[in-house]
Structures are given as C-alpha cells and as structure tokens.
Protein backbone atom coordinates (compact mmCIF):
# COMPACT_ATOMS: atom_id res chain seq x y z
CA UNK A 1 60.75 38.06 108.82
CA UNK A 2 61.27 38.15 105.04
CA UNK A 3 62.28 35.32 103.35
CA UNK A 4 65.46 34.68 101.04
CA UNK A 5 65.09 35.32 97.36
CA UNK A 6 64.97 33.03 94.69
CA UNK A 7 68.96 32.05 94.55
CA UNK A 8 69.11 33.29 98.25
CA UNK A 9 72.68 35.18 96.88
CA UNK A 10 73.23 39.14 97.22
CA UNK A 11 72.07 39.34 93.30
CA UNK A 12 68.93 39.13 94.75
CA UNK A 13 68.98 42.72 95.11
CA UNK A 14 67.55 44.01 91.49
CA UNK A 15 70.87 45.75 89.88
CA UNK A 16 74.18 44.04 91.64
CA UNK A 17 76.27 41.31 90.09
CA UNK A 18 78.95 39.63 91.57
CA UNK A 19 82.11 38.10 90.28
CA UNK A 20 84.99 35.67 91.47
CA UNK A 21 88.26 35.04 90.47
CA UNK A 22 90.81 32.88 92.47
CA UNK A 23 94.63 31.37 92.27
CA UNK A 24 94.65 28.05 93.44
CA UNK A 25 98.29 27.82 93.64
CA UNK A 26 98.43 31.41 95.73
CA UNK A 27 95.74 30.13 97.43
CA UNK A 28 93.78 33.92 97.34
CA UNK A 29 91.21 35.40 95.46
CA UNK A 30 88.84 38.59 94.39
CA UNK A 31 85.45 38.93 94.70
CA UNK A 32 84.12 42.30 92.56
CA UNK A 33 80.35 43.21 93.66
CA UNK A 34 79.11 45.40 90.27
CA UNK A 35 76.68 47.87 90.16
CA UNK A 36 74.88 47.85 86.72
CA UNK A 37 74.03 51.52 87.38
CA UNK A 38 76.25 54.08 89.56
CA UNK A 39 74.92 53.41 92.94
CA UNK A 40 74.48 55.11 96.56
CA UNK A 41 77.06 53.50 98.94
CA UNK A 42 78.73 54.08 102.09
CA UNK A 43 80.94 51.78 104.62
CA UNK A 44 81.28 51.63 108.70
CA UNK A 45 84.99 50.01 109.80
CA UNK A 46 84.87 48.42 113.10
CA UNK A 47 87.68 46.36 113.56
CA UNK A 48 91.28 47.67 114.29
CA UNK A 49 93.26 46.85 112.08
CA UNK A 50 91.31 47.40 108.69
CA UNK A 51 92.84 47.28 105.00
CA UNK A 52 90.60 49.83 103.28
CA UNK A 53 91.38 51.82 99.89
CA UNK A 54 88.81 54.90 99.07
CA UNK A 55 86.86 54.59 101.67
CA UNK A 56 86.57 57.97 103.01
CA UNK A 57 84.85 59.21 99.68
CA UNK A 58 82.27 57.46 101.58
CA UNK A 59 81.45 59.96 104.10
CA UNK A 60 78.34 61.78 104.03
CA UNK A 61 80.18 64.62 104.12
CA UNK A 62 82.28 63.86 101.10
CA UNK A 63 81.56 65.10 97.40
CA UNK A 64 81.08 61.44 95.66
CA UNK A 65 77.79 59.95 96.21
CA UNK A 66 78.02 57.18 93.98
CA UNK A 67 80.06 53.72 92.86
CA UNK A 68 80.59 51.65 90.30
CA UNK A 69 81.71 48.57 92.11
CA UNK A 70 82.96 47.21 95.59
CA UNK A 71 86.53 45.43 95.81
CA UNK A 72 86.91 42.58 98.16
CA UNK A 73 90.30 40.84 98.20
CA UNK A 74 92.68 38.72 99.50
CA UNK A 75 96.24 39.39 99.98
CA UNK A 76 96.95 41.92 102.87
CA UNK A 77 97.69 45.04 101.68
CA UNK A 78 99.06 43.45 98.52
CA UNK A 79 95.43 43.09 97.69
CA UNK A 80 94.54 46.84 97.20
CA UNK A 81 95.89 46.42 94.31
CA UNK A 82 92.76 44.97 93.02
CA UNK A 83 90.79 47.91 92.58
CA UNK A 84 93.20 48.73 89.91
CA UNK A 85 91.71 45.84 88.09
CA UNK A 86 88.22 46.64 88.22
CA UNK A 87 88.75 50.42 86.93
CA UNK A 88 90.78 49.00 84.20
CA UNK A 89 87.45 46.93 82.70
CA UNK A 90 85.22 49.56 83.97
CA UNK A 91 86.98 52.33 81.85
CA UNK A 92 86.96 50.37 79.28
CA UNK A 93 83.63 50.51 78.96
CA UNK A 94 83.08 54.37 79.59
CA UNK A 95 81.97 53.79 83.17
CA UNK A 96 82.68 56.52 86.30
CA UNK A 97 82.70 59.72 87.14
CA UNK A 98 83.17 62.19 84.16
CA UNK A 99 85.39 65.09 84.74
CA UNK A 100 86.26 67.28 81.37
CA UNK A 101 86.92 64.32 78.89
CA UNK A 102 88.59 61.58 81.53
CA UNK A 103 86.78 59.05 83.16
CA UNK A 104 87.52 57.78 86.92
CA UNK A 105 85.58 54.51 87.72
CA UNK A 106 84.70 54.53 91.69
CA UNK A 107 86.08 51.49 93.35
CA UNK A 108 85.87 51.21 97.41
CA UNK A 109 88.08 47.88 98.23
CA UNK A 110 88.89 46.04 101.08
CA UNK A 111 91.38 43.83 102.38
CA UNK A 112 91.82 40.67 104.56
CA UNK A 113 94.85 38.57 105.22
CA UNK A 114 95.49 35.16 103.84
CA UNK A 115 99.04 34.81 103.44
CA UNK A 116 100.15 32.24 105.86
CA UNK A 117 97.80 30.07 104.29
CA UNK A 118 100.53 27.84 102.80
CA UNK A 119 99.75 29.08 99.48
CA UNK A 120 102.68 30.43 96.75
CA UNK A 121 103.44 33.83 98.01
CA UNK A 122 106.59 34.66 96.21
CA UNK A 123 105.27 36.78 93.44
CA UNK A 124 107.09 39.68 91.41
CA UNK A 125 104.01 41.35 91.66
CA UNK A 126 101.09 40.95 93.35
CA UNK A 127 98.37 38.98 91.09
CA UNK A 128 95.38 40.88 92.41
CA UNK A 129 94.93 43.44 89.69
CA UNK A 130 94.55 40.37 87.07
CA UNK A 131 92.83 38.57 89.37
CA UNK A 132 90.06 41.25 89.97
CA UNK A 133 89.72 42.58 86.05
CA UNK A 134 89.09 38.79 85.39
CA UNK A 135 86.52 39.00 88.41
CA UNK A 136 84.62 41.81 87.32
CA UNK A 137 84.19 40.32 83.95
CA UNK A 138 82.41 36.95 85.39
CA UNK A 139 80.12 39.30 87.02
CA UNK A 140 76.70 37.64 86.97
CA UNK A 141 73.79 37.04 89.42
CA UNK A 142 74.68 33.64 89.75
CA UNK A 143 78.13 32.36 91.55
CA UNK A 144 79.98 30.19 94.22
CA UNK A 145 80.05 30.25 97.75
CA UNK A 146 82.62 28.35 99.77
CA UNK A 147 86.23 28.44 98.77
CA UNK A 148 85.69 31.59 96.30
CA UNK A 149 87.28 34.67 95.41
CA UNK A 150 88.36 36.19 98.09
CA UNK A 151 87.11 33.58 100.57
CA UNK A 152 89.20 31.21 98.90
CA UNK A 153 91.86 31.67 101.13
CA UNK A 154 90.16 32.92 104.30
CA UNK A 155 89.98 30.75 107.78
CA UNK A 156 87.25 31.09 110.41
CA UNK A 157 88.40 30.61 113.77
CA UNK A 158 88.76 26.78 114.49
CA UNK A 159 87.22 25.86 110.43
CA UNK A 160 87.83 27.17 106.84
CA UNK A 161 86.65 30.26 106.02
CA UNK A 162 84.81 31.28 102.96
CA UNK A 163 82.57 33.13 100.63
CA UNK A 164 79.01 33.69 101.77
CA UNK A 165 75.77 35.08 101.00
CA UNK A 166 72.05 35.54 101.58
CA UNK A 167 69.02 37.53 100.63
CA UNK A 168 65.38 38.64 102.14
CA UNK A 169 62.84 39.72 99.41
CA UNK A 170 59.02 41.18 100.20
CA UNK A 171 57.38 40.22 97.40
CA UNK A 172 54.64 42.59 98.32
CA UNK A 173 56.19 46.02 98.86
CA UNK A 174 59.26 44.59 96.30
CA UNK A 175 61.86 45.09 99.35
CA UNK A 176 65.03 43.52 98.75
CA UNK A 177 67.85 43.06 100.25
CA UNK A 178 71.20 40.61 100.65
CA UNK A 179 74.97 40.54 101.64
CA UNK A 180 78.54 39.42 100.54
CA UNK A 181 80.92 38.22 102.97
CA UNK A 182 84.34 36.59 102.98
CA UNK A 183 84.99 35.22 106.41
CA UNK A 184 88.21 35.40 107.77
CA UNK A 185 88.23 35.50 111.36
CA UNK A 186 89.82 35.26 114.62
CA UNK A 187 86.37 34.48 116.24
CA UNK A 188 84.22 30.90 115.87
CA UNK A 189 81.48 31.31 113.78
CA UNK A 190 80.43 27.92 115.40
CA UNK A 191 79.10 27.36 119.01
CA UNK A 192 82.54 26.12 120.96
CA UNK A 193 82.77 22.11 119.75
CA UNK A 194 79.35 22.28 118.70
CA UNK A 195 78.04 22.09 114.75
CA UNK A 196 75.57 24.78 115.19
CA UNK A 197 76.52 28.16 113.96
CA UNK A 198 75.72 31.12 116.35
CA UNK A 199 73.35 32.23 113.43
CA UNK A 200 71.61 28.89 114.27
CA UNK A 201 68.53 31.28 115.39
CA UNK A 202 68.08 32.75 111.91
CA UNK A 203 69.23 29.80 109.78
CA UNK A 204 66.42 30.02 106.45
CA UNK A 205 65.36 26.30 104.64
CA UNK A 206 68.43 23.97 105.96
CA UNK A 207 70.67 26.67 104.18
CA UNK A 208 73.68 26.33 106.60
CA UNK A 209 72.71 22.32 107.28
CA UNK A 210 69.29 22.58 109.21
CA UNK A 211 70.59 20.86 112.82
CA UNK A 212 68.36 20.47 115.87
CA UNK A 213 68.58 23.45 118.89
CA UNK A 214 72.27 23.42 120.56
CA UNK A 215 72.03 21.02 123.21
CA UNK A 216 73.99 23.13 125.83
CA UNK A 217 71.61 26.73 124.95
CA UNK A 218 73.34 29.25 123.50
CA UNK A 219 74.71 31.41 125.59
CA UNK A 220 77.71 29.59 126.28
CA UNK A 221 81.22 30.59 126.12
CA UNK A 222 83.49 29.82 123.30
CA UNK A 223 85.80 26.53 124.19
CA UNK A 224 89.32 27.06 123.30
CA UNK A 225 90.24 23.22 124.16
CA UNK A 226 88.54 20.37 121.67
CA UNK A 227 87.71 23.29 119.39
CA UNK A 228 91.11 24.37 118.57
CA UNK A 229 91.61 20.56 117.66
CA UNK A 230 89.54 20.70 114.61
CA UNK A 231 92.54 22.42 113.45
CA UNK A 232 95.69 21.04 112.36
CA UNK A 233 98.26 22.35 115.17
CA UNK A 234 100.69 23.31 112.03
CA UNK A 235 98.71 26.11 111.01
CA UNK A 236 100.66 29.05 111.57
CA UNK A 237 97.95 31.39 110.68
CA UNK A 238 96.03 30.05 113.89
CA UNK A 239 99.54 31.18 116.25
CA UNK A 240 99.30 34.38 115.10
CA UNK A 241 95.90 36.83 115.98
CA UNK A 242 97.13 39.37 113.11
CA UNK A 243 96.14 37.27 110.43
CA UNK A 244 92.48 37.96 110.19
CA UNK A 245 89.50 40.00 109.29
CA UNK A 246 85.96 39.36 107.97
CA UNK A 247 85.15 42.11 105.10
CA UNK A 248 81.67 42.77 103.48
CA UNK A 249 78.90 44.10 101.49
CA UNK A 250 75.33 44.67 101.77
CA UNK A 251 72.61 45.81 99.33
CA UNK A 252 68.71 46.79 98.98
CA UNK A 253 67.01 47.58 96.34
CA UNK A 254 65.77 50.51 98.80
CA UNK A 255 65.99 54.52 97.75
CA UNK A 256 68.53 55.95 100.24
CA UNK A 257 70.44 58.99 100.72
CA UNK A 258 74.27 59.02 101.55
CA UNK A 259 73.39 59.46 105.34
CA UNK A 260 71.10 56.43 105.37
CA UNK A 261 73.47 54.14 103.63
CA UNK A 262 76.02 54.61 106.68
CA UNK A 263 73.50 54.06 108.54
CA UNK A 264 72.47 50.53 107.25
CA UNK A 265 76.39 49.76 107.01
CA UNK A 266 76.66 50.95 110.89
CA UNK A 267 73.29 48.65 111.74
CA UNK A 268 74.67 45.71 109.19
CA UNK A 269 77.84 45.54 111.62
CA UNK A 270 75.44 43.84 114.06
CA UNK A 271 75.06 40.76 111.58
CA UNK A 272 79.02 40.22 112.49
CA UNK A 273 78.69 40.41 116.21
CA UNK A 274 75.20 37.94 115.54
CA UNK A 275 77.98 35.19 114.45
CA UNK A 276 80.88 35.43 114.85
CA UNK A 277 82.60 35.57 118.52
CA UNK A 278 84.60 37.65 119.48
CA UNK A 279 84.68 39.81 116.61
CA UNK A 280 85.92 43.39 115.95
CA UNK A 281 88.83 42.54 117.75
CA UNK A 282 92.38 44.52 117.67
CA UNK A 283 93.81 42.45 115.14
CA UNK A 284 91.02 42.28 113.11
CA UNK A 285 89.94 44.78 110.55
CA UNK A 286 86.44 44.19 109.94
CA UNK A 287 84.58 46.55 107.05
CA UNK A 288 80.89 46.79 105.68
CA UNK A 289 80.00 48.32 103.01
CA UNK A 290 76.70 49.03 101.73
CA UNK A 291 74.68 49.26 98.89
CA UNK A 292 71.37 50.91 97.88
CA UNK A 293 70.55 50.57 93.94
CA UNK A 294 67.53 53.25 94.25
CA UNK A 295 65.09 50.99 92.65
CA UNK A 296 62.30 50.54 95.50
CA UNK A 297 60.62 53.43 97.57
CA UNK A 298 61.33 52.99 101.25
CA UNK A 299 57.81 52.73 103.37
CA UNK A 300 57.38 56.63 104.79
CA UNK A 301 57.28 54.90 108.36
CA UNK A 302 60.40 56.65 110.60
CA UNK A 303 61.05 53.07 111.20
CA UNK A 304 61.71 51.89 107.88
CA UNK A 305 65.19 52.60 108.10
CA UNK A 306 65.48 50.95 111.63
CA UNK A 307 63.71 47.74 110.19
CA UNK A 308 65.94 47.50 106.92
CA UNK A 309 69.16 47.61 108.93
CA UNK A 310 67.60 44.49 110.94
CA UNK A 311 67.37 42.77 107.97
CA UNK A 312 70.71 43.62 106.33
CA UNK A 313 71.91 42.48 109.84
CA UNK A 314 70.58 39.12 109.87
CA UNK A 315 71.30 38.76 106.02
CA UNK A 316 74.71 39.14 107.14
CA UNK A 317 74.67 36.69 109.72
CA UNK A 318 73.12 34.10 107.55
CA UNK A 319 75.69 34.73 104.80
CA UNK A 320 78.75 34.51 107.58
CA UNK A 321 77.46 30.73 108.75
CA UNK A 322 76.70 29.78 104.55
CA UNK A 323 80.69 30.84 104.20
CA UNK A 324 81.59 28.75 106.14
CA UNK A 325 78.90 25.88 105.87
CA UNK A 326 79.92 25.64 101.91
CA UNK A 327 84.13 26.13 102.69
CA UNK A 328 86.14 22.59 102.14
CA UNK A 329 89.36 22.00 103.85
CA UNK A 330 92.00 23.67 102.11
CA UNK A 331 95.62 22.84 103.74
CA UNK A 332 95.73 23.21 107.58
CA UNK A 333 92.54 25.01 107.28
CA UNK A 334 89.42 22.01 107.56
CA UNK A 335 86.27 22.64 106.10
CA UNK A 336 82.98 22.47 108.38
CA UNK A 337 82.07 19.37 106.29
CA UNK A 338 85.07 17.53 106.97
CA UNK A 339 84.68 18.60 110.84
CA UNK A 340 81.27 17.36 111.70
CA UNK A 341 81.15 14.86 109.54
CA UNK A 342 78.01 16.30 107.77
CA UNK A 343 76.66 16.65 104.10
C-alpha cells in the first residue's frame, strides 16, 4: 500500500489545483478541480439519477481527449450553471480548445442536491456561475475539507456531509495519485450507531480519527433505529430519498490513454461502494471522474492499470470518511464531531 502524500489532498497529484467557493447564507457551494495543463479525463455514472453537463465528450469514442477543469457543485440542476463560471476565467486567460480564432475551455460538471438544506433558496438567478469563477480563481494545492464548496451543503446519511480528500504517492517509481469528493448521500458512511467509518480498514495516520476495530465486526447491517437519531427528525432532506448523490474526482500523475482513464473512473467507483452503504441507489446520481496529468510513465506490467484503479479506489474511500470526519453540524444536518463526541 502507498502512503498519502505530503498534504494527503488530491493536489498531491503533480499538475491539479483545487478551488472552493461557498454561500453561507444559500448554504451551497463549488468546488473547481484545475488542470494546469489540458489533461486526459474521462467519467463512469453509476447512480440513477445523475446531474451531469458534458460528460459524453468523455467517451473514448468521442473527438475531445482533453480538459481544462472538472465542475463539482451544489444546487440541483441549478448548479450546472457553474461550468459557465469556470470557462468565463479560463477564457480569459486563452485556455481551451482552439478552433479558427475562438477559444472553448472544456468543463465536465456535476451536480448534487442540497436544497432542502434550510439554506436561502429564493434566488433570481442561480449564484453558481459567480460562485465557481470565484472558485477557480482560489485554485491552489492547498484547501479545506469539511463544510467546503460544494460539500458545504451536502448530508451523509444519518451525519453532515462534506468535502473530502486523500492521496497515495510512491516515492520510488514517482506514482501519484488522489481524489475529490463531496459526500452527499442516502447511504451511512458510518458503521450503523457505531463511530467507525466503513473505510475504517484503510484509514492512513488517525486521518479520519484513528478509533480501535468495530466492536460488533464489520459486516453488519446498517441500523435504521438509534442511527437515524443522530439526526434532527425536522430535516426534511432525510424524508425524502431524492435529495442525494455523492459526486467525484480522481487523479494520477500516470500517462493514460482515453480508454484507460474510463477505466480507472469505472474501477474508482469501487472506493464509493468501499464506504458508503447502500450507494448507487435510484435516487442517487453518483459520478467519477478521472484525471491523468501525463507526467509519470505507467510500469509496462498488464497489471499496472489493474493496481492503479485499486488505489484510486481506496483513495476514494479514504477521502469519503475525511468528508465527513472534518463536516460540522450545519442546521438539521450534525457533524460527526458533534455525534460521537470526538475531537
């Protein structure tokens, strides 16, 4: 197993930046993953009801090979909007694809829902556009996890959801690779009543808390009874199973082609099912994207591929559980923290 990077954060991977922007009154946010250089990319959708906007650019079989950013947002399908706001600073600055003497910046987004969160949802128009060209210019390797960007406003099953992240790095071969996820969904990313996570297995250094092995084992079913008391029986996002969905992005540092990248998106999926249960429900529309900056050589092994999709997998799973470790009660929604009664 590799171990996480130095800020054990998805800007681990040489080339990515990531930036947040939030509305505290709206209670929603933006999250912009930047690519310094036009990257490889691709995206698998497993859950069924998914908010996506360019995504099928990101078929093998499709023309476009590269992006300049990834789009996560709150907001329903409001938040699609958002992409508009990264082109906007991305033109700005010359960057996309260059047809004639226009250029078109290439912006996969996606969507979850946070608006029966309490928060001010009577807008004119919908604040994501501002809300994601101020994102994409706080881009920067280092940023919050928690209630941020487009976790901001996310729940987790029975706890707050949030904005997570993690990282593996071979120092030797110069491997690296990390993921992005806000956590929004209808499944517990905690063991029933328990504190562990059900990433407990691949927790890293005490990064989602450090607790002792689950005293019941872990293969038992989720509790729907003193659980669904950690939350406050007001919360009308928790009456209604359409009000979810876990979105994400994963990167390496790793040379792929189109092909591949689906294939570590596909494979990444698995870091979901590793902790969070049940997940790509009906009601959910859970979406991976992925990432591959070019900069490192994959190992000629027929493996290779089949090993870094295990690792983007349990990246994942890790940065699901630090989401929602680092989330603090925000309305009905209560934070891990405030839950367990742990620091």
């Amino acid at each position: 197993m590799l171990r996480s990077g130095p800020r054990n954060l998805i800007t681990d991977v040489d080339g990515i930046l990531v930036g947040n922007a939030e509305d505290q009154r709206v209670r929603s946010g933006v999250s912009v993953v930047l690519c310094e250089q036009p990257s490889m990319a691709s995206v698998d959708v497993r859950g069924g009801a998914p908010g996506t906007r360019d995504t099928d650019l990101l078929d093998p079989s499709c023309r476009v090979d590269r992006i300049d950013a990834i789009c996560l947002s709150g907001g329903s399908a409001f938040g699609l909007s958002s992409a508009d706001g990264v082109m906007r600073w991305l033109r700005e600055r010359g960057r996309g694809v260059a047809i004639a003497d226009v250029v078109v910046p290439i912006v996969p987004t996606a969507i979850l829902f946070d608006l029966l969160n309490g928060g001010d949802k009577g807008w004119d128009w919908p604040p994501y556009r501002d809300l994601a060209y101020v994102a994409t210019g706080n881009a920067s390797r280092d940023f919050r996890l928690g209630n941020a960007g487009a976790g901001l406003g996310a729940k987790a099953g029975n706890l707050k959801g949030g904005l997570g992240s993690a990282s593996a790095v071979d120092p030797a071969s110069g491997l690296q690779v990390g993921a992005l996820v806000a956590v929004n969904a209808r499944g517990y990313t905690t063991m029933a009543d328990m504190a562990q996570f059900w990433a407990w297995p691949i927790e890293q250094d005490a990064e989602f808390g450090g607790l002792p092995p689950p005293p019941r084992g872990l293969g038992l079913p989720v509790s729907h009874d003193r659980a669904d008391l950690t939350h406050d029986p007001a919360d009308v996002a928790r009456s209604d199973p359409r009000a979810n969905t876990t979105i994400a992005v994963v990167a390496t540092n790793a040379r792929l082609d189109k092909a591949s990248a689906e294939r570590l998106a596909v494979m990444a999926q698995d870091g979901l099912a590793r902790s969070i249960r049940p997940v790509h429900t009906p009601q959910d529309g859970d979406t991976v994207f992925s990432i591959a900056t070019g900069k490192c050589q994959l190992a000629g092994d027929p493996l290779a591929l089949a090993e870094l999709g295990t690792l983007a997998a349990d990246c994942l799973a890790r940065a699901v559980a630090r989401g929602v470790y680092n989330a603090g009660t925000l309305g009905a929604a209560r934070g891990w923290r405030d839950v367990f009664g742990r620091r």
